[in-house]
Protein backbone atom coordinates (compact mmCIF):
# COMPACT_ATOMS: atom_id res chain seq x y z
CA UNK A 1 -15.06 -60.06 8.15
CA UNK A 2 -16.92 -57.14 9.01
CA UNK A 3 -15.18 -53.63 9.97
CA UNK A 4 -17.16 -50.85 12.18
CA UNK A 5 -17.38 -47.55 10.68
CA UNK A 6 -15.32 -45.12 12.77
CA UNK A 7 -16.49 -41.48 12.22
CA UNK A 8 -15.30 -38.24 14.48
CA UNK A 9 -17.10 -35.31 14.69
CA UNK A 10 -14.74 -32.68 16.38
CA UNK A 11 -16.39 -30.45 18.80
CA UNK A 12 -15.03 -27.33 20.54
CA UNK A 13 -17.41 -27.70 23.68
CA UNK A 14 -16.93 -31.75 23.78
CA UNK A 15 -14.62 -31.73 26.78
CA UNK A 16 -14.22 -30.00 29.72
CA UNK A 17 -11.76 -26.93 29.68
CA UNK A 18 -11.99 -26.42 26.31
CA UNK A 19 -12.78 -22.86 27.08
CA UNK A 20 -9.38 -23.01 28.34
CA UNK A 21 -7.49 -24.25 25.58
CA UNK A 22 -9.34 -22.23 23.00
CA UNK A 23 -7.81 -19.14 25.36
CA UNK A 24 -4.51 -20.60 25.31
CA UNK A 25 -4.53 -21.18 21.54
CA UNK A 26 -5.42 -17.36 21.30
CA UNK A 27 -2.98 -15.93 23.61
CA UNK A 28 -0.25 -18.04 21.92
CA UNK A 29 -0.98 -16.55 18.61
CA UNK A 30 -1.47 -13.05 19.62
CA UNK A 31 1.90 -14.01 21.61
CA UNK A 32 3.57 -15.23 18.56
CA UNK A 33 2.36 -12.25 16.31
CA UNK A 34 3.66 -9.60 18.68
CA UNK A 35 7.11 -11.97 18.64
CA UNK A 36 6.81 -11.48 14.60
CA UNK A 37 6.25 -7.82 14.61
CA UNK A 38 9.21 -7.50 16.93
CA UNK A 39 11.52 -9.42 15.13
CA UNK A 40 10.61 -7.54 11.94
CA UNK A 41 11.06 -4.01 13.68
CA UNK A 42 14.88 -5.64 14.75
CA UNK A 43 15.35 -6.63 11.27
CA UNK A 44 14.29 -3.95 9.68
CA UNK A 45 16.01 -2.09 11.70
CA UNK A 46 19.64 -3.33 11.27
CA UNK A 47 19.05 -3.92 7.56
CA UNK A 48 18.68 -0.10 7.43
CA UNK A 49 21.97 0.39 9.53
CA UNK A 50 23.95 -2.18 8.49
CA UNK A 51 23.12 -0.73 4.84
CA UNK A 52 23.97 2.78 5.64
CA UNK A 53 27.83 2.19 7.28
CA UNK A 54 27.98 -0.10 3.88
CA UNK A 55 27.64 -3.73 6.18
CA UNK A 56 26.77 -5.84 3.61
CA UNK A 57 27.08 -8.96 5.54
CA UNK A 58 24.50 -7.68 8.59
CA UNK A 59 22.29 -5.87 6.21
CA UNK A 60 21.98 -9.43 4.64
CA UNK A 61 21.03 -10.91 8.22
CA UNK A 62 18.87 -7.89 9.21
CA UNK A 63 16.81 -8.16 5.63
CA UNK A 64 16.51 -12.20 6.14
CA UNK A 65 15.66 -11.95 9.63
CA UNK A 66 12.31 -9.24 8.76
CA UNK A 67 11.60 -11.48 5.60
CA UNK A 68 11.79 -14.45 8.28
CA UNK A 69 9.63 -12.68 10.95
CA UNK A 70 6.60 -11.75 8.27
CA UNK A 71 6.70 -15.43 7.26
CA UNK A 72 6.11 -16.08 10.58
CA UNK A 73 3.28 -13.98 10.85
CA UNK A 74 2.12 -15.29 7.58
CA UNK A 75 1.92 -18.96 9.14
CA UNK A 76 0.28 -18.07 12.47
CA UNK A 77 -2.56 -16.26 10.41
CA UNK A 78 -2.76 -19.05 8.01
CA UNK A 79 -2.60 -21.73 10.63
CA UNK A 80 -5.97 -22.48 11.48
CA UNK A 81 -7.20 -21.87 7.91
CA UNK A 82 -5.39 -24.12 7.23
CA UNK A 83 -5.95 -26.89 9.35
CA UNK A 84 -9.65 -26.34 8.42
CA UNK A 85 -9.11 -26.90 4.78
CA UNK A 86 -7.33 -30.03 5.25
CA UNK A 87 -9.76 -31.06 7.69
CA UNK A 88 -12.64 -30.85 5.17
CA UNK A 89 -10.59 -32.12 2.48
CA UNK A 90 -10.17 -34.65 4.99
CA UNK A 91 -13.94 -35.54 5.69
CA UNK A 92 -15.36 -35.64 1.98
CA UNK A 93 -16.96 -38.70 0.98
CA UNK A 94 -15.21 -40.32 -2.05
C-alpha cells in the first residue's frame, strides 16, 4: 500500500488576516511583558517592606512573586524562539 507524502510549509501571509493575528500576537506579548514588569515592581516592592518590619513570611511571597514575574518575562521572550527551534528540529530530514 502506498502512503502520500504530506509536507507543510507554514506561511505568515497564507491566509487572510494574518496581518491581524501577527498584531494580536504582538500586543499580547508586549501586554504580557508590561504584566511581568508590574508584577516584579509589586514584588520587589513588598520583599523590601516586608524585610524591613522583619515579615519574613511576606518578604518570602514578595521575593517569589518578582522571581515568578522575571520568569515570566523570560518565557514570553523565549517563546517564539522557541517554537522556531522545535519547528526546525521538527522539519530535518532523517
Amino acid at each position: 500500500m502506498f502512503i502520500g507524502v504530506v509536507s507543510a510549509h507554514p506561511n505568515v501571509q497564507g491566509l487572510p488576516g494574518s496581518n491581524v493575528l501577527q498584531q494580536l500576537i504582538n500586543g499580547t506579548a508586549a501586554w504580557a511583558l508590561a504584566i511581568a514588569l508590574i508584577g516584579a515592581f509589586i514584588g520587589a516592592g513588598v520583599w523590601a517592606l516586608a524585610s524591613h518590619t522583619h515579615n519574613h513570611h511576606y518578604a518570602a511571597r514578595g521575593r517569589m512573586a518578582a522571581l515568578i514575574s522575571g520568569a515570566a518575562a523570560l518565557v514570553v521572550g523565549a517563546a517564539p524562539g522557541l517554537v522556531n527551534f522545535f519547528q526546525a528540529l521538527g522539519t530535518k530530514a532523517h
